[in-house]
Protein backbone atom coordinates (compact mmCIF):
# COMPACT_ATOMS: atom_id res chain seq x y z
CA UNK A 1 211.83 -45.17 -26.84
CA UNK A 2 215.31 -46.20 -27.97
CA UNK A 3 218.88 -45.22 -27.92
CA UNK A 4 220.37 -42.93 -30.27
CA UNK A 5 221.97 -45.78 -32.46
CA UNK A 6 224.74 -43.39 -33.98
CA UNK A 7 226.05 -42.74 -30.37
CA UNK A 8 225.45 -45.78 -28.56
CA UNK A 9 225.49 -48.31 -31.45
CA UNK A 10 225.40 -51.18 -28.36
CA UNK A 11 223.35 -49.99 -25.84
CA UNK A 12 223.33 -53.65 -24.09
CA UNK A 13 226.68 -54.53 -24.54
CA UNK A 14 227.34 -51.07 -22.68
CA UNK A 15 225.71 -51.69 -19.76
CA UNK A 16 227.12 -55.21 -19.66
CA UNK A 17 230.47 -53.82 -19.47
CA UNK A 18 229.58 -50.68 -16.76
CA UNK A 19 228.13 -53.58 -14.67
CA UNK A 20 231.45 -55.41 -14.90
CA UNK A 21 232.41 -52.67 -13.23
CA UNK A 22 230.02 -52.75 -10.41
CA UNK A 23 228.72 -49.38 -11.42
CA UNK A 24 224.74 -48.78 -12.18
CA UNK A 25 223.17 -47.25 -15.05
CA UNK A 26 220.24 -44.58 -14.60
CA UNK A 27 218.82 -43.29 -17.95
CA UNK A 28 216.24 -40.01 -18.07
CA UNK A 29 212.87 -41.03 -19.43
CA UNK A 30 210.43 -38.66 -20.13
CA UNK A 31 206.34 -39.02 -20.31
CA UNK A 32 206.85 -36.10 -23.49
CA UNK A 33 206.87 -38.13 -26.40
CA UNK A 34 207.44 -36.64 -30.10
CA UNK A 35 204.18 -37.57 -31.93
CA UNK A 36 206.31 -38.18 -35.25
CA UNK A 37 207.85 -40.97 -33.59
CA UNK A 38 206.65 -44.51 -33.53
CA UNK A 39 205.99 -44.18 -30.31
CA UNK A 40 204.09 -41.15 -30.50
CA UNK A 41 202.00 -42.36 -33.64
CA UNK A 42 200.88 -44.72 -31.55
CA UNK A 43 199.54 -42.59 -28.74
CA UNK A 44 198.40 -39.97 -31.20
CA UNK A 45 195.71 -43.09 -32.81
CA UNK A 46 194.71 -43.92 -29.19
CA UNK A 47 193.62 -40.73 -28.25
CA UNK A 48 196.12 -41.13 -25.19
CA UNK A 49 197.82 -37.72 -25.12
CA UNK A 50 197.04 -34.96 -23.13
CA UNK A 51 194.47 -32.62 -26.02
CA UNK A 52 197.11 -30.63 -27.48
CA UNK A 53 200.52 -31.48 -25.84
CA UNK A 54 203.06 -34.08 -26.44
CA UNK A 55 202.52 -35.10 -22.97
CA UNK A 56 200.94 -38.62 -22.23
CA UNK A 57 197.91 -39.07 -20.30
CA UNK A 58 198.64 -41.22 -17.00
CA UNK A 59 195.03 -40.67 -15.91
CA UNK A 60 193.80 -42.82 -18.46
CA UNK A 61 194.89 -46.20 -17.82
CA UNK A 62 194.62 -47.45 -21.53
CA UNK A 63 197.78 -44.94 -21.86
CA UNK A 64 199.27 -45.62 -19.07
CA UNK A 65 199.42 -49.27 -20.04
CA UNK A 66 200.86 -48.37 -23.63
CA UNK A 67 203.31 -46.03 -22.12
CA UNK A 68 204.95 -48.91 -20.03
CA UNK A 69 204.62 -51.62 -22.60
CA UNK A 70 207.00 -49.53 -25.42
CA UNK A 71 209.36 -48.64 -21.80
CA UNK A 72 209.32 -52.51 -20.80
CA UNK A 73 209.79 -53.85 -24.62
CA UNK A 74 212.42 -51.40 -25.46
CA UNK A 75 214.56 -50.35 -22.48
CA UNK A 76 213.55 -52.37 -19.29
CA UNK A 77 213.99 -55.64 -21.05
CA UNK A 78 216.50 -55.64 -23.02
CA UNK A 79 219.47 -54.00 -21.57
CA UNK A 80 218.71 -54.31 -18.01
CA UNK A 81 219.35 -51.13 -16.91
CA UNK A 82 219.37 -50.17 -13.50
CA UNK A 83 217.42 -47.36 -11.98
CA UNK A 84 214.91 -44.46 -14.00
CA UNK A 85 215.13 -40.97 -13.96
CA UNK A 86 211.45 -39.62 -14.77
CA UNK A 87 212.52 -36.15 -15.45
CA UNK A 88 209.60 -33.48 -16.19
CA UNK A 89 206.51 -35.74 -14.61
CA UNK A 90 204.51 -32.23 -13.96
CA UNK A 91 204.19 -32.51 -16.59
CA UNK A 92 206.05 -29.09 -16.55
CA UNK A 93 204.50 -25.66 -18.40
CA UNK A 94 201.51 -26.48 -16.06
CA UNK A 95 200.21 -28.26 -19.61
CA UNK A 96 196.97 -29.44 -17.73
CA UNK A 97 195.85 -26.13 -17.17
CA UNK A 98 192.76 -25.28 -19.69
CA UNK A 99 192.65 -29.17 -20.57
CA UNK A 100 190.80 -32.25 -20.19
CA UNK A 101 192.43 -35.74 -19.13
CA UNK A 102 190.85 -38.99 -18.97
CA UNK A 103 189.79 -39.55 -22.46
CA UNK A 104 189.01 -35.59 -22.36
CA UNK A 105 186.40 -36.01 -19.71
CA UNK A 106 187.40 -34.07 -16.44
CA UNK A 107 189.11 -30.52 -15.97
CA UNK A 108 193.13 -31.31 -15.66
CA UNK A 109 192.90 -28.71 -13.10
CA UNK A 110 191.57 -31.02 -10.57
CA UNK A 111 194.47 -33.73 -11.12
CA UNK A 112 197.52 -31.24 -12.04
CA UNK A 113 199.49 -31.78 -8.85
CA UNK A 114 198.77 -35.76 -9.00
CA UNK A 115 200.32 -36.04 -12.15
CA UNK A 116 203.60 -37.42 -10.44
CA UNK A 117 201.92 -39.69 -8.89
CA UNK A 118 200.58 -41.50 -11.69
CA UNK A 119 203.56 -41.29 -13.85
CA UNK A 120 205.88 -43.14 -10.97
CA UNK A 121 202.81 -45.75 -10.14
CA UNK A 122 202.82 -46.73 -13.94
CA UNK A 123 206.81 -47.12 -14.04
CA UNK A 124 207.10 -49.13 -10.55
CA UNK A 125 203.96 -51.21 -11.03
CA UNK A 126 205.60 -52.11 -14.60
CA UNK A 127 209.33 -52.99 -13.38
CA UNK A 128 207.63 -54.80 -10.56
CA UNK A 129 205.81 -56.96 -12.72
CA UNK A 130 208.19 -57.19 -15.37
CA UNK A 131 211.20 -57.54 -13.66
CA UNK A 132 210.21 -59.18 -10.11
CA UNK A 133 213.91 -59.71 -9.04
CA UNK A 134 215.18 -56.32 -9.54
CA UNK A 135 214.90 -53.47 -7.03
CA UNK A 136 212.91 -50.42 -8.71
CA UNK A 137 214.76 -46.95 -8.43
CA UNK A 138 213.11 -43.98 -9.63
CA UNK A 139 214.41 -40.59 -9.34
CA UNK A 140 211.29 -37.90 -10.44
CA UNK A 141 211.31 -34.29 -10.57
CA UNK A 142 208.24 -33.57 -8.83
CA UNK A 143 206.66 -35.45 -6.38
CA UNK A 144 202.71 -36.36 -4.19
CA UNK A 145 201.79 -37.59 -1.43
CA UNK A 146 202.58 -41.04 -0.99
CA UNK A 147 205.44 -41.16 -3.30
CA UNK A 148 207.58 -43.27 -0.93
CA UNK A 149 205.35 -46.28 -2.19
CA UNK A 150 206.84 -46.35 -5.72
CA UNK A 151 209.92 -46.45 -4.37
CA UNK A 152 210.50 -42.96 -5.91
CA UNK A 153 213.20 -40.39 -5.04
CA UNK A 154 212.48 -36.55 -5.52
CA UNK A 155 214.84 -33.66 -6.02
CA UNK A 156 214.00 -30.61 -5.84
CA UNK A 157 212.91 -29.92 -9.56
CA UNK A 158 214.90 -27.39 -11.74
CA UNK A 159 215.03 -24.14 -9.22
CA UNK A 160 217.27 -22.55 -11.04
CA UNK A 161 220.62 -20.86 -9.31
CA UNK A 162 218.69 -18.73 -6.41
CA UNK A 163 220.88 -20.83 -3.73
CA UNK A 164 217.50 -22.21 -2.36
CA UNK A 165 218.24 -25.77 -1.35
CA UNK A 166 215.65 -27.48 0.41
CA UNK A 167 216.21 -30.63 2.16
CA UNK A 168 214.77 -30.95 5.89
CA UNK A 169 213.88 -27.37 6.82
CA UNK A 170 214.38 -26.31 10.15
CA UNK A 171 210.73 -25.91 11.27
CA UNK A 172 211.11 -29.88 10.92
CA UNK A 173 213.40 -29.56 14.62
CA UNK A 174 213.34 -26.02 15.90
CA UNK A 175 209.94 -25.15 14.98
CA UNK A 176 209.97 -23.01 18.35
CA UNK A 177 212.83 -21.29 17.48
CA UNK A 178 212.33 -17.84 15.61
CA UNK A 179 216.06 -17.28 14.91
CA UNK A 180 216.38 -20.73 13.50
CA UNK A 181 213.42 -20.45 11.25
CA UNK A 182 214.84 -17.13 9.96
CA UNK A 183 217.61 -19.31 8.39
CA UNK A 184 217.24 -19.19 4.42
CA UNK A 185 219.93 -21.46 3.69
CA UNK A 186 220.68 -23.98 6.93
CA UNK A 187 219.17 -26.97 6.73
CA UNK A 188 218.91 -30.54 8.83
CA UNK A 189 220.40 -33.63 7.15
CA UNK A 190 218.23 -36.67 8.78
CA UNK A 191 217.50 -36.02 12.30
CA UNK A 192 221.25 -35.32 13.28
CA UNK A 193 223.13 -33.07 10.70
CA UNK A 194 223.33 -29.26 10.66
CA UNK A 195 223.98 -28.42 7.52
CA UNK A 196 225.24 -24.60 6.02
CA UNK A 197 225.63 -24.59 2.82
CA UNK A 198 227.88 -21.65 1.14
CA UNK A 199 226.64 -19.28 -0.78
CA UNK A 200 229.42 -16.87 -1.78
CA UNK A 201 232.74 -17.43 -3.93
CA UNK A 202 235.48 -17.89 -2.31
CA UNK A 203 234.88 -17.82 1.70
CA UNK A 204 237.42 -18.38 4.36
CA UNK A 205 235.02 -18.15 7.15
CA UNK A 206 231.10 -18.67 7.33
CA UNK A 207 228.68 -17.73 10.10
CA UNK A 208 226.34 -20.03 11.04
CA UNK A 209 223.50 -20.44 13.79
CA UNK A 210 223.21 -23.10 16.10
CA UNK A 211 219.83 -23.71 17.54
CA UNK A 212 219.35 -24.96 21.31
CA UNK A 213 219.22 -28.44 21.93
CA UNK A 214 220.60 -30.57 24.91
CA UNK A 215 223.94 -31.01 25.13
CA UNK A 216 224.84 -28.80 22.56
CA UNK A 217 226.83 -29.69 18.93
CA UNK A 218 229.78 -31.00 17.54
CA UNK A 219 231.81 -29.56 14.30
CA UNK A 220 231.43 -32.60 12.25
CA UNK A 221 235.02 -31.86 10.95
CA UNK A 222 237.31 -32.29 13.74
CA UNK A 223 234.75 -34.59 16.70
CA UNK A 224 235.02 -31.45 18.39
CA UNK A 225 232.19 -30.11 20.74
CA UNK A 226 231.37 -26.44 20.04
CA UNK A 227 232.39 -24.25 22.51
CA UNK A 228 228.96 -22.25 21.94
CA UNK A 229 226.07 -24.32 22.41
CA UNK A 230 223.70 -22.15 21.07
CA UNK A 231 223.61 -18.79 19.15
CA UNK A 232 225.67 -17.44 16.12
CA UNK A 233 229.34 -18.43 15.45
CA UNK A 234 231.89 -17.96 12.81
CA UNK A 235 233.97 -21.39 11.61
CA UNK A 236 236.67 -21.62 8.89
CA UNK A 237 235.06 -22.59 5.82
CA UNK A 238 235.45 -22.85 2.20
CA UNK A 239 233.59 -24.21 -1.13
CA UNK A 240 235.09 -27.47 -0.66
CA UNK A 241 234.67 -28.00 3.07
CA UNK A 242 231.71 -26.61 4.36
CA UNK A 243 230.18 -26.19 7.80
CA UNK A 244 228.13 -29.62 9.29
CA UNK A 245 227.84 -29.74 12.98
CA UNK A 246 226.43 -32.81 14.76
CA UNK A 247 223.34 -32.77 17.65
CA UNK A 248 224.80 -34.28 20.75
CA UNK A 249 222.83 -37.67 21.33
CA UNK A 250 223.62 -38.40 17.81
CA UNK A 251 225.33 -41.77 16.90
CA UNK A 252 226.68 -42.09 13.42
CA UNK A 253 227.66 -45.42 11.73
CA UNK A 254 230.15 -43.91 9.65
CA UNK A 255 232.53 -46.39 6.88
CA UNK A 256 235.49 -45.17 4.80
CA UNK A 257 233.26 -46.19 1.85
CA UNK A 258 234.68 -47.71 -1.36
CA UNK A 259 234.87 -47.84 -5.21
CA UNK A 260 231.17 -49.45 -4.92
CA UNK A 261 228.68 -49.76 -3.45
CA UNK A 262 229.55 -53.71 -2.99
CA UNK A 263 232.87 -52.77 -1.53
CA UNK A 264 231.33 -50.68 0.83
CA UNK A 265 228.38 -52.63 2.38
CA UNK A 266 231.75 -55.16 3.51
CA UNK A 267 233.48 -52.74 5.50
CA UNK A 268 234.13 -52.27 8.98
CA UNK A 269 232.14 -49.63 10.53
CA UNK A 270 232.75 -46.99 13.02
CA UNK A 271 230.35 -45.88 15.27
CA UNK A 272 230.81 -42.19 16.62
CA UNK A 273 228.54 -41.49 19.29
CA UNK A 274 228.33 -37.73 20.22
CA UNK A 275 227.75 -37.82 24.02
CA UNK A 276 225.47 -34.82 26.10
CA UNK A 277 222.64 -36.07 25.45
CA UNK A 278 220.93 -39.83 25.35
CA UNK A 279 220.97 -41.62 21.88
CA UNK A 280 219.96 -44.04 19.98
CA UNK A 281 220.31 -45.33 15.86
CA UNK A 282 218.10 -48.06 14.35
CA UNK A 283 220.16 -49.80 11.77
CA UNK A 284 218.37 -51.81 8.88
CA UNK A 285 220.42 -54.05 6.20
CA UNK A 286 219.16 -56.30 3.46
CA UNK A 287 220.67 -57.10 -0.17
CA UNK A 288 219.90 -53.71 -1.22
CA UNK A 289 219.26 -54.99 -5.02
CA UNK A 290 215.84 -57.27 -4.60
CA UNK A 291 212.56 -57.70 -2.69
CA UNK A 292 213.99 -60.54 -0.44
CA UNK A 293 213.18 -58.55 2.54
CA UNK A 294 209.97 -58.89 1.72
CA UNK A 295 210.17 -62.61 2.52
CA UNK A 296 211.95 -61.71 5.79
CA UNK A 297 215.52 -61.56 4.52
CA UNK A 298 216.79 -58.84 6.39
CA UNK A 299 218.53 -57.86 9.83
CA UNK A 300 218.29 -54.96 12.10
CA UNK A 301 219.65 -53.76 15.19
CA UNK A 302 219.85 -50.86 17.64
CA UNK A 303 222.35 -49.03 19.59
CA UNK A 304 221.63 -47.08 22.47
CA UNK A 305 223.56 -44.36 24.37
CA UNK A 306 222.34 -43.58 27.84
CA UNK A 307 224.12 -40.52 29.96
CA UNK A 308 223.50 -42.72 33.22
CA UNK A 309 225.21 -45.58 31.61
CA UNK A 310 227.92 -43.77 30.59
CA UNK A 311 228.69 -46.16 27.88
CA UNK A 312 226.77 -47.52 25.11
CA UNK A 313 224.45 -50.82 25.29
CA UNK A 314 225.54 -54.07 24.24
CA UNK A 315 225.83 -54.25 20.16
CA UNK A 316 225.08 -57.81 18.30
CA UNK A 317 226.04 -57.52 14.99
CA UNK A 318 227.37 -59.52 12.08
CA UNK A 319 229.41 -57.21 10.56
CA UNK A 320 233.18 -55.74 12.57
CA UNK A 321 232.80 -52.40 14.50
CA UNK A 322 234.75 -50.00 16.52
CA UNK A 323 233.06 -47.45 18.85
CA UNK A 324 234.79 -44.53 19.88
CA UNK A 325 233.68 -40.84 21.39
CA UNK A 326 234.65 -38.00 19.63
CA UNK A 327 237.46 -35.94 20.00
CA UNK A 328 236.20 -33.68 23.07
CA UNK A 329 233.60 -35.49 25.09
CA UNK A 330 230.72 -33.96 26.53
């Protein structure tokens, strides 16, 4: 596990300089490691591949613990690199199909779709011992129940260009709603986002479906409320500005951003809330880069939007706000 010296003759001095620059550094790590390699000598002599792939055993802790000491020794510790991103944890081919893992004990066949899991656990555990005071990120390509623990993100593995993008299906909110289901590409974004992608070149219009739900929706574009509430319509669109329509009862803390993430948590926020239906948005804040929270170094707050009140609750917070309605109220 190193850097390819020719290209990045300084691999710390890089990162030293991207962090001047308040930007973060994710490198791709893989658990497929060339058995000519030092590395992979190393595993081959311990018995701690996979029988007959390049492909590291996680089940065995033995490898497991080798794998992380080369990763900590030769890219966690001395560059300091920000965030992982364990590409291929399948492992992918299906390679554990026909073989034995745990020093070649037990049918891979009965582990195959835990795989993930293992290969994450061994990389958080690691940084969390080895580097106590930095926040883990992992981005993996496949994902198990109770991923969320190793502070793991998934995407949605190589799917090749079929258009399917999955984020939070509709059967997660409309799962009484045939027409909605019937959607291939629509999808929700968090609890409050309607989401239709484009799948065509070079659209000037897109139809999309709006399911029922009280008070109706909002074209995230302009504030203002559809003037279907529910059905099929047809919106300008195009590759660059797609459709997004907003659940009324919604209330988005929305920023102007910045040229970090620093930058960013500092700004003023404005909080849109979509009236039509009663609201309310749970906000949590802590450092962002540590495990402070942990020791109760964090703050949260909520804000509320009632119909009867017909204004939103009281909002304590330590960071400047303006709260407006959008363009067309409910």
């Amino acid at each position: 596990m190193q850097f390819d010296e020719d290209t990045y003759p300084d691999p710390k001095a890089m990162v030293d300089e991207l962090h001047k620059m308040n930007t973060r550094l994710m490198i791709s790590v893989w658990s497929k490691i060339d058995q000519e390699s030092k590395v992979g000598k190393e595993m081959a002599e311990n018995n701690f591949f996979i029988p007959n792939t390049s492909w590291v055993d996680f089940f065995n802790p033995k490898a497991a613990e080798c794998y992380w000491k080369n990763f900590s020794n030769n890219l966690l510790k001395p560059y300091g690199i920000d965030a992982w991103w364990q590409d291929a944890t399948e492992p992918e081919n299906d390679d554990l199909v026909g073989r034995k893992v745990i020093n070649n004990t037990v049918p891979g066949e009965f582990y195959r779709n835990v795989d993930p899991l293992y290969v994450n656990k061994t990389v958080y555990q690691g940084s969390r011992k080895d580097a106590p005071d930095h926040r883990t990120m992992i981005l993996t390509r496949s994902g198990f129940s109770g991923m969320q623990r190793y502070a793991a993100a998934v995407w949605s593995g190589d799917v090749g260009h079929d258009w399917e993008t999955l984020m939070r299906p509709m059967v997660m909110d409309f799962s009484d709603d045939p027409e909605a289901l019937a959607q291939n590409y629509q999808f929700m974004f968090g609890p409050s986002l309607l989401v239709a992608p484009i799948v065509e070149a070079d659209p000037k219009e897109w139809k999309v479906y709006l399911p029922r739900t009280e008070g109706g929706w909002y074209d995230f574009r302009t504030g203002r409320k559809t003037e279907k509430a529910h059905g099929y319509i047809t919106v300008p669109a195009t590759l660059e500005d797609i459709p997004v329509f907003v659940k009324a009862g919604s209330i988005l803390p929305l920023s102007t951003g910045g040229k970090h993430v620093k930058e960013a948590a500092t700004n003023t926020w404005e909080i849109v809330v979509y009236t039509g239906a009663d609201g309310a948005f749970d906000v949590y804040e802590d450092e962002g880069t540590n495990y402070n929270y942990e020791q109760g170094k964090y703050a949260t707050f909520r804000i509320e939007w009632n119909l009867l009140w017909g204004q939103s609750a009281p909002i304590s917070s330590h960071r400047p706000m303006t709260v407006h309605q959008p363009v067309r109220p409910f």
